[in-house]
N, C-alpha and C. Protein backbone atom coordinates (compact mmCIF):
# COMPACT_ATOMS: atom_id res chain seq x y z
N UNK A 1 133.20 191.17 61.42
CA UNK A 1 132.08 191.20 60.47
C UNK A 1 130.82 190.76 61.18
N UNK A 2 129.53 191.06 60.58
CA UNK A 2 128.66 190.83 61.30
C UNK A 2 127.79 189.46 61.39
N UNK A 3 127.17 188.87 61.99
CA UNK A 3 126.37 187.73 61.62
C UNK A 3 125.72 188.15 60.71
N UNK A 4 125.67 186.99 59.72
CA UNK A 4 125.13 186.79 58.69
C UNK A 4 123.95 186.04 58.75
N UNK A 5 123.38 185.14 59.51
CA UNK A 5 122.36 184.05 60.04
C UNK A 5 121.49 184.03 59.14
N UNK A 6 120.59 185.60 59.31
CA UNK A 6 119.04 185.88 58.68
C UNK A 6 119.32 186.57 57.70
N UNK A 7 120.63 187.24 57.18
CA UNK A 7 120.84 187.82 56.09
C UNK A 7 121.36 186.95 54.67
N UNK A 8 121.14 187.43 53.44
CA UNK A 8 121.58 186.56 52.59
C UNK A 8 123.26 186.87 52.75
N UNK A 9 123.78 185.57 52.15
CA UNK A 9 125.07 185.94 52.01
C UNK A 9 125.80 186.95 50.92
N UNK A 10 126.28 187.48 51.45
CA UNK A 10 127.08 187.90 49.74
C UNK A 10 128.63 187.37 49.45
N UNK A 11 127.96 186.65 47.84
CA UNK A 11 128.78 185.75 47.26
C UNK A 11 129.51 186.26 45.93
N UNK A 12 130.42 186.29 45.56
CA UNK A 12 131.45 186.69 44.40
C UNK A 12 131.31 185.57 43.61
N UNK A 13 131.01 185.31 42.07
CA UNK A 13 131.38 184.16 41.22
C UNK A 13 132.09 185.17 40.24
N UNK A 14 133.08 184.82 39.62
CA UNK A 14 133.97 185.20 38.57
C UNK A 14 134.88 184.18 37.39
N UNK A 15 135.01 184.31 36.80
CA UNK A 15 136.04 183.23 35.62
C UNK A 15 137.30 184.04 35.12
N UNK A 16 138.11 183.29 35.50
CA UNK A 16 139.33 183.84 34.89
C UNK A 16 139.58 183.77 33.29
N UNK A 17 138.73 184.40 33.12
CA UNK A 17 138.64 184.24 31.68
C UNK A 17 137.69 185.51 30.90
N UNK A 18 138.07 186.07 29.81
CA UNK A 18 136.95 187.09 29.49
C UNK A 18 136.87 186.59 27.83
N UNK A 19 137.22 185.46 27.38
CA UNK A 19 136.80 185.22 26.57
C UNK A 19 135.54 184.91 25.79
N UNK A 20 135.04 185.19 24.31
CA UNK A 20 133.73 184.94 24.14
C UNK A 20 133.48 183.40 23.87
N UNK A 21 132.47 183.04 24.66
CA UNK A 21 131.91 181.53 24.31
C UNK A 21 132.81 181.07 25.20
N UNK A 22 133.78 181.21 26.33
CA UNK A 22 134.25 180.73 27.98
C UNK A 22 133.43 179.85 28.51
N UNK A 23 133.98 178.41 28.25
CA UNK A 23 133.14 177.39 28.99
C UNK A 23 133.09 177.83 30.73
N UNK A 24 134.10 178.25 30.81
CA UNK A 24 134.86 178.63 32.59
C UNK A 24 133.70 180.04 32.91
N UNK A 25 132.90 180.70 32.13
CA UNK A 25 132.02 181.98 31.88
C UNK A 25 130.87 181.03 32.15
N UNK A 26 130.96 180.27 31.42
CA UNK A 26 129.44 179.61 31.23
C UNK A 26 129.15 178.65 32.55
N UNK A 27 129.85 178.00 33.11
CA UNK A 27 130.22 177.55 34.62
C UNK A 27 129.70 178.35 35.28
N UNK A 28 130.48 179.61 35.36
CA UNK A 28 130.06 180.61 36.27
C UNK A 28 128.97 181.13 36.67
N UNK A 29 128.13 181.26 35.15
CA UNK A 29 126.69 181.48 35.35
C UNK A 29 125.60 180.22 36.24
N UNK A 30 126.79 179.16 35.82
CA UNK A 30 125.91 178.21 36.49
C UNK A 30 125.81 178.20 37.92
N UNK A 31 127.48 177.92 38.28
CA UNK A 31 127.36 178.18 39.82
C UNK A 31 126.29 179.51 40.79
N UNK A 32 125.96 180.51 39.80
CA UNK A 32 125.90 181.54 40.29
C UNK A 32 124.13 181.53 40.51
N UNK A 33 123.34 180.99 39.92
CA UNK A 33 122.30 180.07 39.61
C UNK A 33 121.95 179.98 40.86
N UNK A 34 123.09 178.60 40.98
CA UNK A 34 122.87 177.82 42.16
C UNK A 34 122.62 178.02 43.29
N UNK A 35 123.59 179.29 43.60
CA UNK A 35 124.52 179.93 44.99
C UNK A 35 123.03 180.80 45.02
N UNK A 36 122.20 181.68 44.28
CA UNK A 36 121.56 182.32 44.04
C UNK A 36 119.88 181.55 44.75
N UNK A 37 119.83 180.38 44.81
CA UNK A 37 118.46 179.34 44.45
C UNK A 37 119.14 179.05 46.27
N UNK A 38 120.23 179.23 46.30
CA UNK A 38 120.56 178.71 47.74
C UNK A 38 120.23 179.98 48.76
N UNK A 39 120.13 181.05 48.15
CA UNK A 39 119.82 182.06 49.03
C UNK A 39 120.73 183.30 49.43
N UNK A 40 121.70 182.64 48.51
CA UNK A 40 122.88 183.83 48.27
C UNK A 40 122.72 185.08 47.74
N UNK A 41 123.77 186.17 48.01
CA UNK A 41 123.24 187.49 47.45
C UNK A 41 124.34 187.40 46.42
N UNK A 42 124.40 187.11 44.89
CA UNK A 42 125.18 186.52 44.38
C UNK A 42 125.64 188.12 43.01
N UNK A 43 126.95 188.28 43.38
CA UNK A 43 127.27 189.51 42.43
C UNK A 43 128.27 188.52 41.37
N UNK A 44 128.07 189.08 39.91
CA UNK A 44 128.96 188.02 39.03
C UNK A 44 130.12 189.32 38.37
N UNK A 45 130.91 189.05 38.58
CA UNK A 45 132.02 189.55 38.20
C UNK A 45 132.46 189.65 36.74
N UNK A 46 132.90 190.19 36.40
CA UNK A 46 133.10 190.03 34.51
C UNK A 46 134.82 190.93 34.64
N UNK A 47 135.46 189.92 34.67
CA UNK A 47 137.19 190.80 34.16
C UNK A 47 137.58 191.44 32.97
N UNK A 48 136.65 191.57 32.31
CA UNK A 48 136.54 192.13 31.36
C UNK A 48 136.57 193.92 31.30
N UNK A 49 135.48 193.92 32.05
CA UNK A 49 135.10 195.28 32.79
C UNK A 49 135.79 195.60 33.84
N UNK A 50 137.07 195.57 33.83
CA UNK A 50 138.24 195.88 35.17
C UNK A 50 139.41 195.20 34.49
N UNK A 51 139.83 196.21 32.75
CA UNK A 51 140.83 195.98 32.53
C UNK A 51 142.02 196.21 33.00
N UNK A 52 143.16 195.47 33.20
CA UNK A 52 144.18 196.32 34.00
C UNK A 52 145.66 195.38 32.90
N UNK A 53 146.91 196.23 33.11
CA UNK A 53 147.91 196.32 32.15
C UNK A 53 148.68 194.88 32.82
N UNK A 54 149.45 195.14 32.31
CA UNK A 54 150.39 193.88 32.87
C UNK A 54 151.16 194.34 33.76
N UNK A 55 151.12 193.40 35.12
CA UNK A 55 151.96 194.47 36.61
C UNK A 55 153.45 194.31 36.61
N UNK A 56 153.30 195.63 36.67
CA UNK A 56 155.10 196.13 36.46
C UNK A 56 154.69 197.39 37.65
N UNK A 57 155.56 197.19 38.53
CA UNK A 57 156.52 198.08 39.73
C UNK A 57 156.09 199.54 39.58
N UNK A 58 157.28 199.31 37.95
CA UNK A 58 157.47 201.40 37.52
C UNK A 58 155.93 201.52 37.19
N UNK A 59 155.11 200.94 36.41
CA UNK A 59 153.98 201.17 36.41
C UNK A 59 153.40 201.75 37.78
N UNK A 60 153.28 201.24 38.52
CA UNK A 60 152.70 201.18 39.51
C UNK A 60 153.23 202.38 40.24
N UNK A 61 154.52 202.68 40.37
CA UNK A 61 154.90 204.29 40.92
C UNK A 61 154.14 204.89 40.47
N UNK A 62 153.60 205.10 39.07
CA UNK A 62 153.05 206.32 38.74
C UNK A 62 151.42 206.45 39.35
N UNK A 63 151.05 205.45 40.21
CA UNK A 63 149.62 205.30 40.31
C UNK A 63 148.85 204.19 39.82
N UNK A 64 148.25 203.56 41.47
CA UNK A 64 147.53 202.66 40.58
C UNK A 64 146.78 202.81 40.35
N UNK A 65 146.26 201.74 39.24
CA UNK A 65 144.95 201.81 38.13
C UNK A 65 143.91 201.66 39.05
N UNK A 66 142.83 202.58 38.75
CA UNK A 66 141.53 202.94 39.26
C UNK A 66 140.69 201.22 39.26
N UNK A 67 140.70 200.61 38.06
CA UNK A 67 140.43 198.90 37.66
C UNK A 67 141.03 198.60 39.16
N UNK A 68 142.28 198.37 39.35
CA UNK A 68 142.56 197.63 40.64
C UNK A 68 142.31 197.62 41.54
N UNK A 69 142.32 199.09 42.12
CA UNK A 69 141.24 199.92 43.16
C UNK A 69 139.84 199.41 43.68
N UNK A 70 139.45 199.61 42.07
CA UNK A 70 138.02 198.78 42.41
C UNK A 70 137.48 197.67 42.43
N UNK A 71 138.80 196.39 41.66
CA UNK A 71 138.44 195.03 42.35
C UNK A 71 138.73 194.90 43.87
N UNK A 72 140.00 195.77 44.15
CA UNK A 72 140.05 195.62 45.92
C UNK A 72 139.10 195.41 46.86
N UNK A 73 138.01 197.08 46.30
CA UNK A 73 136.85 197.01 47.03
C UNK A 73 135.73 195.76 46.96
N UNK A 74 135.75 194.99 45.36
CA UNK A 74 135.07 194.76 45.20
C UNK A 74 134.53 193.09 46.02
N UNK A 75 136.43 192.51 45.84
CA UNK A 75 136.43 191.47 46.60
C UNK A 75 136.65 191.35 48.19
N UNK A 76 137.14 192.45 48.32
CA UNK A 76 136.90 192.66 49.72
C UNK A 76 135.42 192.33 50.16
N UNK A 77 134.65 193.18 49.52
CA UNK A 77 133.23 193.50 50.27
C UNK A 77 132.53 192.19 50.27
N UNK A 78 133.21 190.82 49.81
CA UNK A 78 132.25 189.83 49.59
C UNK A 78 133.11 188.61 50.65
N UNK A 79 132.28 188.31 51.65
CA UNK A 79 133.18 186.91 52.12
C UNK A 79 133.24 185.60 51.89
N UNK A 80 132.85 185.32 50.13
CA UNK A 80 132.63 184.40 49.83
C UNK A 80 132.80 184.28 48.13
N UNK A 81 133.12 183.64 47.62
CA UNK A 81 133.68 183.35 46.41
C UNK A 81 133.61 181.89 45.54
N UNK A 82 133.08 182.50 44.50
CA UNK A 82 133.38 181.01 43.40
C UNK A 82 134.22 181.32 42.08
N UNK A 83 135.17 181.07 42.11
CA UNK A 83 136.05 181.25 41.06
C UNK A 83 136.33 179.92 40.29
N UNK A 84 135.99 180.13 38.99
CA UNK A 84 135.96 178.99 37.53
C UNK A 84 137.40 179.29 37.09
N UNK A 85 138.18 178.90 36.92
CA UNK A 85 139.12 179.23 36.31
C UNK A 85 140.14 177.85 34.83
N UNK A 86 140.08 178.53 34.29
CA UNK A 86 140.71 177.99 33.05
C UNK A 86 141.83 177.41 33.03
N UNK A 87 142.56 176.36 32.45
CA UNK A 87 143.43 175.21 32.75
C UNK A 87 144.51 175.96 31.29
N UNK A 88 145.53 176.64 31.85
CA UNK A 88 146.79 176.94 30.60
C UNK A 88 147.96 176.35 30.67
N UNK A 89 148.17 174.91 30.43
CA UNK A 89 149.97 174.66 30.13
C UNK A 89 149.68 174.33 31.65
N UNK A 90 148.60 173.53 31.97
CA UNK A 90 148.63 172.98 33.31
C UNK A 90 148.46 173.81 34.77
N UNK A 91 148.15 175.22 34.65
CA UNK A 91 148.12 175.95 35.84
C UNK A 91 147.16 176.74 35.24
N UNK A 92 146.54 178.10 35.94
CA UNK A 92 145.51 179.20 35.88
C UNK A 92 146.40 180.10 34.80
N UNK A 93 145.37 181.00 34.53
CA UNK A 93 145.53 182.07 33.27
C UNK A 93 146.75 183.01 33.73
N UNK A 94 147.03 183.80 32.60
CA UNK A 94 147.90 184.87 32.86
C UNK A 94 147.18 185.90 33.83
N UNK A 95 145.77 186.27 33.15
CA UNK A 95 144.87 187.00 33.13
C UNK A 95 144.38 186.97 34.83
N UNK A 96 144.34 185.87 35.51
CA UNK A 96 144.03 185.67 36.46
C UNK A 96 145.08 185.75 37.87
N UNK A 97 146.18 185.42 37.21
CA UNK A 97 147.52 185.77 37.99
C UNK A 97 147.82 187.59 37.91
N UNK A 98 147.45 188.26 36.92
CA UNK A 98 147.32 189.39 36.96
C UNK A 98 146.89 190.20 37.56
N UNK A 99 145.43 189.57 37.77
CA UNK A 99 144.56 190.28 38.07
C UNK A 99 144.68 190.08 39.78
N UNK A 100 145.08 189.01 40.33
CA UNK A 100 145.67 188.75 41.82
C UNK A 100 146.97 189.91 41.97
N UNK A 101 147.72 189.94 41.40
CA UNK A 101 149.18 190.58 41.42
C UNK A 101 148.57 192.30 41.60
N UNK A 102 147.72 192.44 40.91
CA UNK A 102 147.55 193.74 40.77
C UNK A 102 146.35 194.11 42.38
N UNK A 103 145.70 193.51 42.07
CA UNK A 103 144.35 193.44 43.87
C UNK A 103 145.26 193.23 45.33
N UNK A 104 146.58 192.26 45.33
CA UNK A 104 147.19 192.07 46.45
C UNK A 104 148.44 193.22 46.45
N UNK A 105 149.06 193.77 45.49
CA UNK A 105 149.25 194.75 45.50
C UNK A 105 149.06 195.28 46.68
N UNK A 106 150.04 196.00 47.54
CA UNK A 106 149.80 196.68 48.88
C UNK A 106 149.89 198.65 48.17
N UNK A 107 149.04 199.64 48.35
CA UNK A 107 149.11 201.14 48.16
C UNK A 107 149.90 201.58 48.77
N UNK A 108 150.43 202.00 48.98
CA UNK A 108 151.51 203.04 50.26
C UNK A 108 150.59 204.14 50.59
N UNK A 109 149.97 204.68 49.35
CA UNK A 109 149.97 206.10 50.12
C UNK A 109 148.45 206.06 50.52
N UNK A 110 147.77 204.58 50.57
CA UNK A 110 146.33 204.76 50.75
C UNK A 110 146.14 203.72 52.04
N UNK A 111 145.79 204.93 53.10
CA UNK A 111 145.41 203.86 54.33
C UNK A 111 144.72 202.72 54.36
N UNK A 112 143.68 202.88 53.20
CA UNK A 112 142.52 201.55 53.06
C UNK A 112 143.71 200.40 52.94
N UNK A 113 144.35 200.41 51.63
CA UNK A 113 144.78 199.47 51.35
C UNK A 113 146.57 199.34 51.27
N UNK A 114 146.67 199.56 52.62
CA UNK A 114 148.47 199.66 52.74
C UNK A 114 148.71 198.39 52.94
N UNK A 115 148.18 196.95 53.69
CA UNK A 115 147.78 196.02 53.57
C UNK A 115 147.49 195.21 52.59
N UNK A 116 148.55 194.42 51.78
CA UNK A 116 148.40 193.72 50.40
C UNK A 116 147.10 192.67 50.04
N UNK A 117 147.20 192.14 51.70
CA UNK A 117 146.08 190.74 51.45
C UNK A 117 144.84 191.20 51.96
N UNK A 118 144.81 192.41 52.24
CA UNK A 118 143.41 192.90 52.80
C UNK A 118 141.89 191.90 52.45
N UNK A 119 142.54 192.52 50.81
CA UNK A 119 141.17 191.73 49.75
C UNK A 119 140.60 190.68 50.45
N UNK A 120 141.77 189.30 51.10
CA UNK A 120 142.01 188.09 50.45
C UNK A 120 141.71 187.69 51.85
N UNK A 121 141.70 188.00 52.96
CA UNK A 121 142.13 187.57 53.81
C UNK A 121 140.76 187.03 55.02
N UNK A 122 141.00 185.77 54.98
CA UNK A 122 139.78 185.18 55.57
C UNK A 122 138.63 184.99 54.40
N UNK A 123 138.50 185.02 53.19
CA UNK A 123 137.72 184.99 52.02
C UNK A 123 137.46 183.67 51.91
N UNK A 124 136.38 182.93 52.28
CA UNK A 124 136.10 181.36 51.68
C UNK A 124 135.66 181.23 50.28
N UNK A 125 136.87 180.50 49.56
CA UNK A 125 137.13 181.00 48.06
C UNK A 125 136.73 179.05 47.67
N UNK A 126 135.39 178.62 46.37
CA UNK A 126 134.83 177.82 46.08
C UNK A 126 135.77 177.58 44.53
N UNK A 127 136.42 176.64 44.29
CA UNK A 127 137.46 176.49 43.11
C UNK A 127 136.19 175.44 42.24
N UNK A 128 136.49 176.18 40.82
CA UNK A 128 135.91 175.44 39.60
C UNK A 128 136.72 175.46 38.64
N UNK A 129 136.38 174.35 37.58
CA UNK A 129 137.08 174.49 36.25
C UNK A 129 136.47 173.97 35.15
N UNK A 130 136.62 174.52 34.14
CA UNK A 130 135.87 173.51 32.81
C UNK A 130 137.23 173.83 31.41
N UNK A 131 137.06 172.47 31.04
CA UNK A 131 138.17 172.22 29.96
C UNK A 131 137.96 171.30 28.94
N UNK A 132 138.11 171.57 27.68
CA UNK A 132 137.37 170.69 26.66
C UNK A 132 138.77 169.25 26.99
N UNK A 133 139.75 169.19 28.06
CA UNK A 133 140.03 167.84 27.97
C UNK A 133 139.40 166.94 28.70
N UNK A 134 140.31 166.11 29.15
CA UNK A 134 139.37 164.43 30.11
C UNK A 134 139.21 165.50 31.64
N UNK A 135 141.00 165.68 31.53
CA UNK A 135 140.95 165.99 33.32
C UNK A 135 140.34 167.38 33.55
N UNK A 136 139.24 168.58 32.61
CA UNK A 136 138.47 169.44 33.39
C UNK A 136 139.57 170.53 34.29
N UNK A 137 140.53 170.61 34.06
CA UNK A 137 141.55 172.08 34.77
C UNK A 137 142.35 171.38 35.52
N UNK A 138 142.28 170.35 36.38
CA UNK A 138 142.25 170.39 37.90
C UNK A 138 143.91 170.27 38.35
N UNK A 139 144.93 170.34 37.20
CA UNK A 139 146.00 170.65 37.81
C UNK A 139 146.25 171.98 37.80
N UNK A 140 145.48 172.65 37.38
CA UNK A 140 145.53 174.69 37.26
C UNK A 140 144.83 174.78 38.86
N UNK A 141 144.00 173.93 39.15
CA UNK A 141 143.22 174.62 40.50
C UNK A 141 143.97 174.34 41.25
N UNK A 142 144.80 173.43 41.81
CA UNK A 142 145.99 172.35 42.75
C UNK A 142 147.02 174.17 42.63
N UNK A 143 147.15 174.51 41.58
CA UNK A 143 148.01 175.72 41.88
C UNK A 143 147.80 176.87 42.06
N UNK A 144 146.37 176.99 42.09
CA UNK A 144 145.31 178.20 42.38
C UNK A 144 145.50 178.29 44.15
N UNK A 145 144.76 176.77 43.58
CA UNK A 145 144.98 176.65 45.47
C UNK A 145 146.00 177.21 46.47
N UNK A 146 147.25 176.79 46.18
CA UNK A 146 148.77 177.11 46.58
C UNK A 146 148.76 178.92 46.76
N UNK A 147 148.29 179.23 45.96
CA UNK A 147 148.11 180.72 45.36
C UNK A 147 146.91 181.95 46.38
N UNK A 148 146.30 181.32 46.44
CA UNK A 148 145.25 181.90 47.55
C UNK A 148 145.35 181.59 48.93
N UNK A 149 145.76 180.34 49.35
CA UNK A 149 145.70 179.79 50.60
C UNK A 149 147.51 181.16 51.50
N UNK A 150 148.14 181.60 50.08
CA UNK A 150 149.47 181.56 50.56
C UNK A 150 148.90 183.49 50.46
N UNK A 151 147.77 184.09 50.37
CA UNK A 151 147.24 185.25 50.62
C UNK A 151 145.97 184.91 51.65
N UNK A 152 146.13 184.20 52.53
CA UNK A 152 145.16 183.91 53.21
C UNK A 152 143.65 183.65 53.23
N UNK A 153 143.47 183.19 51.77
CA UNK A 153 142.02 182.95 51.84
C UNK A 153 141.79 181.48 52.31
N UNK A 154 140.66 180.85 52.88
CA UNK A 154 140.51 180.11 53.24
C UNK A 154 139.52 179.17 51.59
N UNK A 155 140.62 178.09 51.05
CA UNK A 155 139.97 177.17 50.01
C UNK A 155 139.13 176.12 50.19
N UNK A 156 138.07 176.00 49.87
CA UNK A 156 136.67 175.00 50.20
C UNK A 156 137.56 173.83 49.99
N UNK A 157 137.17 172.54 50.56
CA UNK A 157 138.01 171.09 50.31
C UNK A 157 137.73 170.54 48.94
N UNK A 158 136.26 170.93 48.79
CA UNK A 158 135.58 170.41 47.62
C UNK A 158 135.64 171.23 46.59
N UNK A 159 136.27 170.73 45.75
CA UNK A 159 136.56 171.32 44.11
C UNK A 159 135.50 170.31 42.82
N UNK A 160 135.72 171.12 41.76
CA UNK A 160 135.38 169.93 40.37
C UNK A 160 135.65 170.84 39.36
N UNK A 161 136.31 170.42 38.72
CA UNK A 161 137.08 170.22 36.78
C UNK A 161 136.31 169.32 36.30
N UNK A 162 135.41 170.43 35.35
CA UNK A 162 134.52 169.38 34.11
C UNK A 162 135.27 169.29 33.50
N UNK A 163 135.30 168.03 33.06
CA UNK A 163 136.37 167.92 31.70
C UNK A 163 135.48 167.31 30.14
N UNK A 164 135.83 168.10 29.39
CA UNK A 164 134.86 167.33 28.45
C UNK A 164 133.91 168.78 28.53
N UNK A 165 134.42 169.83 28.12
CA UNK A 165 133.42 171.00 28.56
C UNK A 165 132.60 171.14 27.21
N UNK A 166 133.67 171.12 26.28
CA UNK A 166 132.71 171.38 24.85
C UNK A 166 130.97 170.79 24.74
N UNK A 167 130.93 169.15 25.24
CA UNK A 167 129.60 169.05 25.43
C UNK A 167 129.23 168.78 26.55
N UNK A 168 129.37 169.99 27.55
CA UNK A 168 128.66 169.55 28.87
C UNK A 168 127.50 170.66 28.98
N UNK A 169 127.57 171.51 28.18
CA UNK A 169 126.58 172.35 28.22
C UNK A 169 125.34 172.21 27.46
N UNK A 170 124.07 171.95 27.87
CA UNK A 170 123.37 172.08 27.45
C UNK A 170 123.10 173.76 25.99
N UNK A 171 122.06 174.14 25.17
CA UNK A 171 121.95 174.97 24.41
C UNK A 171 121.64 176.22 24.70
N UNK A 172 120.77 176.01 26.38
CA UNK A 172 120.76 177.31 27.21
C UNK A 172 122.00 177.49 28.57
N UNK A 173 123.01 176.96 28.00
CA UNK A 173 123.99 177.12 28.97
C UNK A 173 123.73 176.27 29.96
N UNK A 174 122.54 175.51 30.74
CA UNK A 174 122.65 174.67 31.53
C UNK A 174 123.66 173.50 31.45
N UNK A 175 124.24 172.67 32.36
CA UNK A 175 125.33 171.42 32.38
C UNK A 175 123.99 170.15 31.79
N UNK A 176 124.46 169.72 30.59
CA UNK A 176 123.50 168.61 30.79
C UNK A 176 124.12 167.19 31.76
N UNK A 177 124.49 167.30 32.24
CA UNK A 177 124.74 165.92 33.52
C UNK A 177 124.18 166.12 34.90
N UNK A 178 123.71 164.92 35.52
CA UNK A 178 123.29 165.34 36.57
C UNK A 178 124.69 165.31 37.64
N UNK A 179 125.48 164.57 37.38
CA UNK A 179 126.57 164.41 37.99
C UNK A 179 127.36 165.35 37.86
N UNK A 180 127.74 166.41 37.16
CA UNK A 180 128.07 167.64 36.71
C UNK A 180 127.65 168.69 37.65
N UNK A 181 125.78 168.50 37.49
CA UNK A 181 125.29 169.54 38.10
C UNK A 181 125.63 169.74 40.21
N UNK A 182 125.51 168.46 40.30
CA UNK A 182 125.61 167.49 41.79
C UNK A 182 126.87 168.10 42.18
N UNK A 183 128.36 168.12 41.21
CA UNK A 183 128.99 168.17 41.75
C UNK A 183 129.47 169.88 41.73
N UNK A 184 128.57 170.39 41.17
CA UNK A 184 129.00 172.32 41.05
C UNK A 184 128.16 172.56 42.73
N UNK A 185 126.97 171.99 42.81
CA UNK A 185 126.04 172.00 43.72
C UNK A 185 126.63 171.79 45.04
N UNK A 186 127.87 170.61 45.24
CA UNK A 186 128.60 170.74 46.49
C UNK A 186 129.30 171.41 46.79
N UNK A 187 130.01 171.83 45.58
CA UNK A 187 130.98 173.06 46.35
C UNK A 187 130.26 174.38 46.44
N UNK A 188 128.99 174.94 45.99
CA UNK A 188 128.42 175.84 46.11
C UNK A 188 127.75 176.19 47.49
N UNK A 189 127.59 174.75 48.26
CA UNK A 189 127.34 174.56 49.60
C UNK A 189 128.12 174.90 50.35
N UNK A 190 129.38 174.51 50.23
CA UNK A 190 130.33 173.95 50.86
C UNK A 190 130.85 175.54 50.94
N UNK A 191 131.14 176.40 50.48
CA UNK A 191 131.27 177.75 50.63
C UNK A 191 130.43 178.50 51.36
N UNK A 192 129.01 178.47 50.60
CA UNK A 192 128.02 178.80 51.65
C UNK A 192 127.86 178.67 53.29
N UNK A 193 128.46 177.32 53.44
CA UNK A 193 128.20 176.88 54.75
C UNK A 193 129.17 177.24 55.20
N UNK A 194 130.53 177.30 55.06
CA UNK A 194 131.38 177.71 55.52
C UNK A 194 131.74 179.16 55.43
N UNK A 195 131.10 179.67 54.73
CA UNK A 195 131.57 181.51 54.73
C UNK A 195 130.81 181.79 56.14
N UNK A 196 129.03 181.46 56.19
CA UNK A 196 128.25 181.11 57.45
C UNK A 196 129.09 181.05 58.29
N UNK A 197 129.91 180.30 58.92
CA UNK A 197 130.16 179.50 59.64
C UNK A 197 131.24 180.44 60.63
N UNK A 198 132.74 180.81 59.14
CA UNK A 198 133.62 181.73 59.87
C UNK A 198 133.33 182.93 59.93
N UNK A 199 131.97 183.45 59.57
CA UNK A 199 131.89 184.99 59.55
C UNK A 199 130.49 185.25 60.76
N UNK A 200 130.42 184.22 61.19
CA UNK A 200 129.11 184.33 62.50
C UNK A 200 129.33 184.60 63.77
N UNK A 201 128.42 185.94 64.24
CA UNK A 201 129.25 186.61 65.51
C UNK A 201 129.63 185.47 66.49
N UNK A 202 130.15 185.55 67.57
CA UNK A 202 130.70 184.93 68.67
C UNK A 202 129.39 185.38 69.55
């Protein structure tokens, strides 16, 4: 890949979540803000708009879904990532495990992507969470983590689970905490600098 130095980066933010009123949505916009004010070339993802079925095999003989296809490309094309993701029964969404199952997915009959982890691989991926409890996701990200690192993306050290999401948002979607904001703000770096870092020519 090429140096990036003088170019903006291009950054992926997404939420595993397509629900309406998604504190983990509303995060996202924030991070994306941020990453954006930092100089990032920041594309926001909506899973909403890249519905895909529940992954099943025989499904998949018959052809895969055009949706999957085009998150392949989509996360591929970005070497950098902030993913919010939602805290269910202590781990990440269905929706989000899906939507991995279906992108790592290896094609057979398509040279691009005969290669399952193509997407994934070398991706410096920025973990968030927001949850109307105390602990903010963060045993869903601990298994996110496990989950990406084991498709080769490379996971920022620095994470944060708002917890207490119901009132962390200000009325225009801003976080009202500064400690909130501080801590979306490090890992938004912390990707940045490091996507920089492993994607800069030799």
């Amino acid at each position: 890949m090429p140096a990036m130095s003088n170019t903006p980066l291009p950054l992926l933010v997404f939420a595993g979540s397509t629900r309406t009123g998604s504190h983990n949505r509303k995060l996202a916009h924030v991070a994306a803000d941020m990453a954006r004010a930092a100089g990032a070339q920041v594309t926001v993802l909506d899973l909403a708009a890249h519905e895909l079925p529940l992954y099943n095999a025989d499904l998949e003989a018959r052809g895969t879904p055009a949706a999957s296809l085009e998150l392949k490309r989509i996360l591929h094309a970005h070497p950098a990532w902030i993913v919010c993701s939602p805290e269910y029964n202590g781990s990440y969404t269905g929706l989000l495990k899906n939507t991995i199952d279906w992108v790592s997915s290896p094609v057979k009959s398509d040279p691009e992507w005969q290669r399952g982890t193509k997407p994934f691989e070398g991706k410096v991926v920025g973990l968030l969470s927001a949850s109307p409890g105390a602990l903010g996701g963060v045993r869903g990200l601990a298994h996110l983590s496990t989950l990406l690192r084991n498709l080769q993306c490379w996971v920022a050290p620095r994470q944060f689970a708002l917890g207490q999401a119901a009132s962390a948002f200000d009325p225009d979607g801003r976080l009202a905490q500064d400690s909130a904001r501080q801590a979306v703000q490090g890992v938004v770096d912390q990707v940045i600098h490091a996507a920089r870092a492993l994607n800069a020519a030799p």
